[in-house]
Protein backbone atom coordinates (compact mmCIF):
# COMPACT_ATOMS: atom_id res chain seq x y z
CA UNK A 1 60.03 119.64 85.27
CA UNK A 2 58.91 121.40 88.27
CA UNK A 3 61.75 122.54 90.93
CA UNK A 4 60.41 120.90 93.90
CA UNK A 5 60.51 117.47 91.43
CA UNK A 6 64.37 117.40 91.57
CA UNK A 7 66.30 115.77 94.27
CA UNK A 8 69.81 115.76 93.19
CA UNK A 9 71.16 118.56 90.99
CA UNK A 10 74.98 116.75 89.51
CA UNK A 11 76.96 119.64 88.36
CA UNK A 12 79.85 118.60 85.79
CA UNK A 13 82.42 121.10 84.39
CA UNK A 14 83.99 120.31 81.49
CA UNK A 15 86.95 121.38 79.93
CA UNK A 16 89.05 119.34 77.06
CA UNK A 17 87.33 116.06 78.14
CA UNK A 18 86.33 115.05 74.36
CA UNK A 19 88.04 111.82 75.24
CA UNK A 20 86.14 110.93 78.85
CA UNK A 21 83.10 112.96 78.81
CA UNK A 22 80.52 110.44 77.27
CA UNK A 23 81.88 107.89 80.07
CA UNK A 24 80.90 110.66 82.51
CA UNK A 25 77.57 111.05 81.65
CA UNK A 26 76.71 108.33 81.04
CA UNK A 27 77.61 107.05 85.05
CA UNK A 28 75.38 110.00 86.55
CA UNK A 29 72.36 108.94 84.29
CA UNK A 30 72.30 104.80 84.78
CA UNK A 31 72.49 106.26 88.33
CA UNK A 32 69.29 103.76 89.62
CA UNK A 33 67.63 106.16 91.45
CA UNK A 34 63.42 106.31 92.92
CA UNK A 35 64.23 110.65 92.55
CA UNK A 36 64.34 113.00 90.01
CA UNK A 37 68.04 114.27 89.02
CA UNK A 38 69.34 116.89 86.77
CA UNK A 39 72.60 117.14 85.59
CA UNK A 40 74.14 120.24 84.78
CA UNK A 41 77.40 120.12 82.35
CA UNK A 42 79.06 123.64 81.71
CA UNK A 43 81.77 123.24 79.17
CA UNK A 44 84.15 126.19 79.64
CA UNK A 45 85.34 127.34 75.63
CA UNK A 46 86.67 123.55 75.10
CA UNK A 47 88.44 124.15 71.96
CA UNK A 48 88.04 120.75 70.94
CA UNK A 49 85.20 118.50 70.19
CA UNK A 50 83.65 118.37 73.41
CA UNK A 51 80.22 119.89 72.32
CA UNK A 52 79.82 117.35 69.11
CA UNK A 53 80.85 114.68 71.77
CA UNK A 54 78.11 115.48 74.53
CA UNK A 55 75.08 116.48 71.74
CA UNK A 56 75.77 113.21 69.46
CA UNK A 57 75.63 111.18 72.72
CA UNK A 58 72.62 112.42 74.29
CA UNK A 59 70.74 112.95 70.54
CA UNK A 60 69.12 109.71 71.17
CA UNK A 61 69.81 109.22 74.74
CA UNK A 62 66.40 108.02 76.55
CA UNK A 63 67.14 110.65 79.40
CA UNK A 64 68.33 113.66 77.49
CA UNK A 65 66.01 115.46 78.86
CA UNK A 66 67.54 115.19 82.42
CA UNK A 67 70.51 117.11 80.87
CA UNK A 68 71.50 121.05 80.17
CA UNK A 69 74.39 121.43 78.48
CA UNK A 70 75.88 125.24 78.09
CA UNK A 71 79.66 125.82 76.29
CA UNK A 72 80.51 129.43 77.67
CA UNK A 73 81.60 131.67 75.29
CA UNK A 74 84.09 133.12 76.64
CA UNK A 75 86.59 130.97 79.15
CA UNK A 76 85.42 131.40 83.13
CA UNK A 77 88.30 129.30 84.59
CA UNK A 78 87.82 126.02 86.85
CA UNK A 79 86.25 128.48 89.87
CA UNK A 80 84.40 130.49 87.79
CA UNK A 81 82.70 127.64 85.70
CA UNK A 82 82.08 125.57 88.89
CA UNK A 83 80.25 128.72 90.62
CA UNK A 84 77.98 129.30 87.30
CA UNK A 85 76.94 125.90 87.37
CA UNK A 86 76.43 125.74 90.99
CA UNK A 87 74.26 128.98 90.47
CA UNK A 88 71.95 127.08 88.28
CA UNK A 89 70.83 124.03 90.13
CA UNK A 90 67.40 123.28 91.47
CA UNK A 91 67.72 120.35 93.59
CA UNK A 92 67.55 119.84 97.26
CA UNK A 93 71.18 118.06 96.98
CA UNK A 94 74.31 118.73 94.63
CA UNK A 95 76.63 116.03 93.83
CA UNK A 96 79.97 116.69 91.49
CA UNK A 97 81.14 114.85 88.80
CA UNK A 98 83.59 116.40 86.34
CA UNK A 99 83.96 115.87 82.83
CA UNK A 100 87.11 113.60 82.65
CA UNK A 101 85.73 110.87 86.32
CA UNK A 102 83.34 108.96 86.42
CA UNK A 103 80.70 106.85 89.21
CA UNK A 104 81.20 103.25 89.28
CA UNK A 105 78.41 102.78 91.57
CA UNK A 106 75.05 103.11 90.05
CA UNK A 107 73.46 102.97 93.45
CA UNK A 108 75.78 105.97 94.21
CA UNK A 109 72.73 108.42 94.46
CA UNK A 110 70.32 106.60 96.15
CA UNK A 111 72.62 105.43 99.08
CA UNK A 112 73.91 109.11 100.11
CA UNK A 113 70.64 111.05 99.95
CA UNK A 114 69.30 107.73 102.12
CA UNK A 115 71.69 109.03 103.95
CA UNK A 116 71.11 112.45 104.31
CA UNK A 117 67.41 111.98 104.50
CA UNK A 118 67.89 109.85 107.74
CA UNK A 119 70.11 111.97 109.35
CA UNK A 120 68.81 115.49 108.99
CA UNK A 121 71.53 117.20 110.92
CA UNK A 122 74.63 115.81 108.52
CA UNK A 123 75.26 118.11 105.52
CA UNK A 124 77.30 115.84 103.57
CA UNK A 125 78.12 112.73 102.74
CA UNK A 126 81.28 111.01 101.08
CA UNK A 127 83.04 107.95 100.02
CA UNK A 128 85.99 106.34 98.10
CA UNK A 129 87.12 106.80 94.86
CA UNK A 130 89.92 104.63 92.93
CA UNK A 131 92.69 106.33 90.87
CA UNK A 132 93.10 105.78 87.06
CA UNK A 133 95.92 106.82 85.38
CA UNK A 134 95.24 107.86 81.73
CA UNK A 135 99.48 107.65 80.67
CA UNK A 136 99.93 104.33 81.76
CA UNK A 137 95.97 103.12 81.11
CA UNK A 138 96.31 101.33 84.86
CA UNK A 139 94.47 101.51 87.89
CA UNK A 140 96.39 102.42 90.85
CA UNK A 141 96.41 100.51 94.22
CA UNK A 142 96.11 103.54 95.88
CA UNK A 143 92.62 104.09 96.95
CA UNK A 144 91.63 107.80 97.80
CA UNK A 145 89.44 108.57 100.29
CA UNK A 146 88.86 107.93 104.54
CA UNK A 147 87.18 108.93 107.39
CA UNK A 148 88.36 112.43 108.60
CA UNK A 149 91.71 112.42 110.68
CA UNK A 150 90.87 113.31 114.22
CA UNK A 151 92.57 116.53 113.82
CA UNK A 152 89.98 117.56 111.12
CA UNK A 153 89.91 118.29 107.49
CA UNK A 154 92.43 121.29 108.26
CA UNK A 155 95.34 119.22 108.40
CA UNK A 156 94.05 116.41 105.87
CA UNK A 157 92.00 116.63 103.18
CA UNK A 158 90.60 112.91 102.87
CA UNK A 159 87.39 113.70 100.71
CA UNK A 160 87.54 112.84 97.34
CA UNK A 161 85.38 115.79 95.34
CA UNK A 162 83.47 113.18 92.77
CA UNK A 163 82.05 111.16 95.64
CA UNK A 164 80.35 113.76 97.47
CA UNK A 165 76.75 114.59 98.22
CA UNK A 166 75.71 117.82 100.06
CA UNK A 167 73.02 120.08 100.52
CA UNK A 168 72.05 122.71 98.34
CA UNK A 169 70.76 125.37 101.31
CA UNK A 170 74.07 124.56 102.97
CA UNK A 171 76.28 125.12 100.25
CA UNK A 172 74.77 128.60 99.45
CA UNK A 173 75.16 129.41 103.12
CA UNK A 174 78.78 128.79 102.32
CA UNK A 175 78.78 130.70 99.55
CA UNK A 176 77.37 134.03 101.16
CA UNK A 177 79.55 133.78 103.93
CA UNK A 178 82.65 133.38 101.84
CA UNK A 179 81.94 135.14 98.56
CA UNK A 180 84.21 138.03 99.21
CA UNK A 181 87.49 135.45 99.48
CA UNK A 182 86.13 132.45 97.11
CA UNK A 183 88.06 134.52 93.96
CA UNK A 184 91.60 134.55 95.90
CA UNK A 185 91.74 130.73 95.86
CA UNK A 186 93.22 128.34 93.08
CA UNK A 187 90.40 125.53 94.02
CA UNK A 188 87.18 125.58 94.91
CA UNK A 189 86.58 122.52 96.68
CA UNK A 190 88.66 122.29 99.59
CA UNK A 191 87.68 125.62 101.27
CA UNK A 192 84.04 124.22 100.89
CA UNK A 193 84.64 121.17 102.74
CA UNK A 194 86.52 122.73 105.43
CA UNK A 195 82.99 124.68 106.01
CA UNK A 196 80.85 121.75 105.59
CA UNK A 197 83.39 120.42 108.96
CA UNK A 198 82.82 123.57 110.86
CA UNK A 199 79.17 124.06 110.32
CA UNK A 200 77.78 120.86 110.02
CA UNK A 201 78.49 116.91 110.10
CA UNK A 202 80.24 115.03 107.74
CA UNK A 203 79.69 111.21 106.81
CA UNK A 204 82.04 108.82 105.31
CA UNK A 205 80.43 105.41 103.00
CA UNK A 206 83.52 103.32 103.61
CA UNK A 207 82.68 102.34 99.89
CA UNK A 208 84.12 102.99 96.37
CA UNK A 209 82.14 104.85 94.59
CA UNK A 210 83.84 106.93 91.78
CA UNK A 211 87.11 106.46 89.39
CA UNK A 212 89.37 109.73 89.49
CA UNK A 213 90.97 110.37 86.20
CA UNK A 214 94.62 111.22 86.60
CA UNK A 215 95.84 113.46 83.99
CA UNK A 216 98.95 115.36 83.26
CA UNK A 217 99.02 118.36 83.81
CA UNK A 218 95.70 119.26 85.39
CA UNK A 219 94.13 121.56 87.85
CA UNK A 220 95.44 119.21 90.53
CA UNK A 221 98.44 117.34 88.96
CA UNK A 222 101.36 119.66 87.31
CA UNK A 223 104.52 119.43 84.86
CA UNK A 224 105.95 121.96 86.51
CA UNK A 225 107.24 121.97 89.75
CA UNK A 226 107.27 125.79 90.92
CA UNK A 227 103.54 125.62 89.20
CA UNK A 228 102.59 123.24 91.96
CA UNK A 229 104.34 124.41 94.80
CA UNK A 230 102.55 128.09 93.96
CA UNK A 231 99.45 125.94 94.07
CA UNK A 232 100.13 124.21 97.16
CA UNK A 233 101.34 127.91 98.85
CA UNK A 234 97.37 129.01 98.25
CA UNK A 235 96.08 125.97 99.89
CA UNK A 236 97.97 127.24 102.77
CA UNK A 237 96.49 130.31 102.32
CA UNK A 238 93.02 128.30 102.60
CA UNK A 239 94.43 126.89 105.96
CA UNK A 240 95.37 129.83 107.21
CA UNK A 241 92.12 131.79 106.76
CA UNK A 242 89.93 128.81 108.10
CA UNK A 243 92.08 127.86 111.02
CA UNK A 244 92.14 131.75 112.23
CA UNK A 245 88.79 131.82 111.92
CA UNK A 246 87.66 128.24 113.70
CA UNK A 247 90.52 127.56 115.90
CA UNK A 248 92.17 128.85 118.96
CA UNK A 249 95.12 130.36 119.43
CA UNK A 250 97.19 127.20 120.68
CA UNK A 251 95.69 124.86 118.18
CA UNK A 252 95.90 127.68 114.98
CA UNK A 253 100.05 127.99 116.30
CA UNK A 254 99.82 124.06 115.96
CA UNK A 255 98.62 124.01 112.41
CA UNK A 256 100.62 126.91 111.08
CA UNK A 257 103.58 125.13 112.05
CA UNK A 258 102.56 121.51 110.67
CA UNK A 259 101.27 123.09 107.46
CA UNK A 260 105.14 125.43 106.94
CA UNK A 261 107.19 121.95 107.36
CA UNK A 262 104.83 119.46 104.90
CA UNK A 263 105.17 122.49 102.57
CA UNK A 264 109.08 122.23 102.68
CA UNK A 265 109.09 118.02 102.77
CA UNK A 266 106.92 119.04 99.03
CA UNK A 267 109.16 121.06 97.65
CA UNK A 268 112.01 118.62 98.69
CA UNK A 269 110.52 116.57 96.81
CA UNK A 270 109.09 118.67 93.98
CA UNK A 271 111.78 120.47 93.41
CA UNK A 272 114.82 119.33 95.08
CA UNK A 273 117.83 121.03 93.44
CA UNK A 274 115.56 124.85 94.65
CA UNK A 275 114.75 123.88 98.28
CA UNK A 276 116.53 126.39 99.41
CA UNK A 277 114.60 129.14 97.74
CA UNK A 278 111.41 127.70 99.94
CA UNK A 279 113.73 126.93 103.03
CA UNK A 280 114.37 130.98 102.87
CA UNK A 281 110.81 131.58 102.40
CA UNK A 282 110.03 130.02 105.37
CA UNK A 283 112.33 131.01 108.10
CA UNK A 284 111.38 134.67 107.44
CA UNK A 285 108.03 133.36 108.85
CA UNK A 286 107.78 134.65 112.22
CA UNK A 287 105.36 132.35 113.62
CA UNK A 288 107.43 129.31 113.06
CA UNK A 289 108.68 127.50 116.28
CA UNK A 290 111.96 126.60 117.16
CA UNK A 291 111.81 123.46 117.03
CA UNK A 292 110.47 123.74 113.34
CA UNK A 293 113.36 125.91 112.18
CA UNK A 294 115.74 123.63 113.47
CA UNK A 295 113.82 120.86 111.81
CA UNK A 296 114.01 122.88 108.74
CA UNK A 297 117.99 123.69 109.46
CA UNK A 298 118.86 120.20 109.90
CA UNK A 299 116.89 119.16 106.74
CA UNK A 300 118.39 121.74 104.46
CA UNK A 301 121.82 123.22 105.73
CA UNK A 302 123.16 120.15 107.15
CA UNK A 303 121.78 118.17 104.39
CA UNK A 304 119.77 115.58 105.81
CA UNK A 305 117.10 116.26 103.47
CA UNK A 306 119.23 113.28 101.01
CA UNK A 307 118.09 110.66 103.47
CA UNK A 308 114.64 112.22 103.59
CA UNK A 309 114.27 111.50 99.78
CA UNK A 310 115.74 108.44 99.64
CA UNK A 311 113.07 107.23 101.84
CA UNK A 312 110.58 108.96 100.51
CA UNK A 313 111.29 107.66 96.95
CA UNK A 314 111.30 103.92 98.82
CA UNK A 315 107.83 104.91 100.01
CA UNK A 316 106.55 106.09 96.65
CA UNK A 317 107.59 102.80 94.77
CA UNK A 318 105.91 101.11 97.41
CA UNK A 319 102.50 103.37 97.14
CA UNK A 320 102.22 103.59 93.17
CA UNK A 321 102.76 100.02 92.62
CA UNK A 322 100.25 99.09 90.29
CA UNK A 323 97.35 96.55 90.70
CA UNK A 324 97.74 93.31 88.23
């Protein structure tokens, strides 16, 4: 299979996914599809039976040979696995599906790189994604995924990672631009997306396209509290080092602020009975307004923050109310 024959390059990282990962590849390769694809799986040390899953399922699998499967030998992390993979793809696009979602479009393919192959000067394309919770074995009402708030992807990230399509000389643009910083962050796809904004277009298919996987405990969803808040500081730290270096000085004082309060309204509700610890964190922020320290005053020292989370709880009933 010559390079120039591949369209689409899907990259999948796996980790643990014995349970979901035949489900996974199995939606990238009934992808219908008048291109070539390759999919890519890199399965990062899973200590369980990942590997006897994926080579037992593609033994006999009509389009095995559209699939290279590697299990690392020694552990890379999320990042690291999802760079090596990226590193070995060949096609003129690269979509991402990981080892525990799934496409529930089989028309997913061909309708973004239409897309892209109309519209020459977009550099990635989207769409929706429903949730699927693996502890309760429900889907969720909530649908992820929308067109990009008019504020940009800085202050909201609305694109869900399995339902994108982008281009393969953009991304590695990204990459040498960024390399020296990609290390420093807890998640890899974000920061990428906030490029993709800045340096190209962006299109949304107002269309569901994927199921997320919700699990406990993952990369994205924690047990513990502090655990996520520490991962929610270095998305800041992802704000912070795009908005310095794409916005100006009246809009990047703008975002610092919004970014510092939605931090603290997480950890109020995160970790409620230790809001204080983040409360201090904050106001030793110099850049902080006024009028967001007194937010944050009112919230924490003169306790207001009890009416903030019995709303908020109100609203989450409301939001995870599951579809019959």
């Amino acid at each position: 299979m010559g390079e120039k024959e591949i369209t689409v390059s899907v990259i999948m990282i796996t980790y643990r996914h014995e349970r979901y990962i035949k489900q996974a590849i199995n939606s990238v390769l009934v992808q219908k599809c008048n291109f070539t694809i390759e999919l890519i799986i890199g399965d990062d040390n899973s200590p369980d039976n990942t590997e006897e899953v994926v080579r037992e399922f593609l033994k006999h699998h009509p389009k095995k040979h559209l699939v290279r499967y590697t299990k690392h030998e020694v552990n890379k992390g999320m990042n690291g696995n999802s760079q090596w993979i990226a590193n070995q793809t060949r096609g003129k696009y690269i979509a991402v599906c990981e080892g525990d979602d799934y496409w529930s479009d089989p028309y997913k393919l061909q309708k973004q790189v239409d897309f892209l192959e109309e519209n020459p000067n977009f550099g990635m394309v989207y769409a929706k994604s429903n949730i699927f919770e693996e502890n309760t074995q429900k889907f969720l009402k909530l649908i992820v995924g929308s067109s990009i708030n008019k504020k940009g992807v800085l202050y909201i990230n609305s694109i869900p990672t399995l339902t994108t399509l982008y281009r393969s000389d953009l991304y590695q643009r990204y990459v040498n631009e960024n390399k020296e910083i990609l290390s420093n962050w807890l998640m890899g796809d974000y920061p990428k997306w906030i490029w993709f904004y800045y340096n190209s277009k962006i299109h949304f298919i107002n269309e569901i396209m994927a199921v997320y996987r919700k699990l406990e405990n993952s990369a994205s969803n924690f047990i513990d509290a502090k655990k996520e808040m520490a991962f929610k500081y270095n998305i800041i730290n992802i704000k912070m080092y795009y908005g310095e270096k794409y916005l100006n000085d009246s809009e990047y004082s703008k975002l610092k602020n919004h970014i510092f309060i939605n931090y603290y309204f997480s950890a109020l509700i995160l970790d409620p009975s230790d809001s204080i610890i983040y409360y201090n964190q904050l106001m030793e922020i110099d850049v902080l307004e006024s009028k967001t320290k007194t937010k944050l005053f009112l919230l924490e020292r003169l306790k207001l923050k009890q009416l903030y989370l019995s709303w908020n709880k109100i609203k989450g009933i409301l939001k995870m109310y599951y579809v019959p």
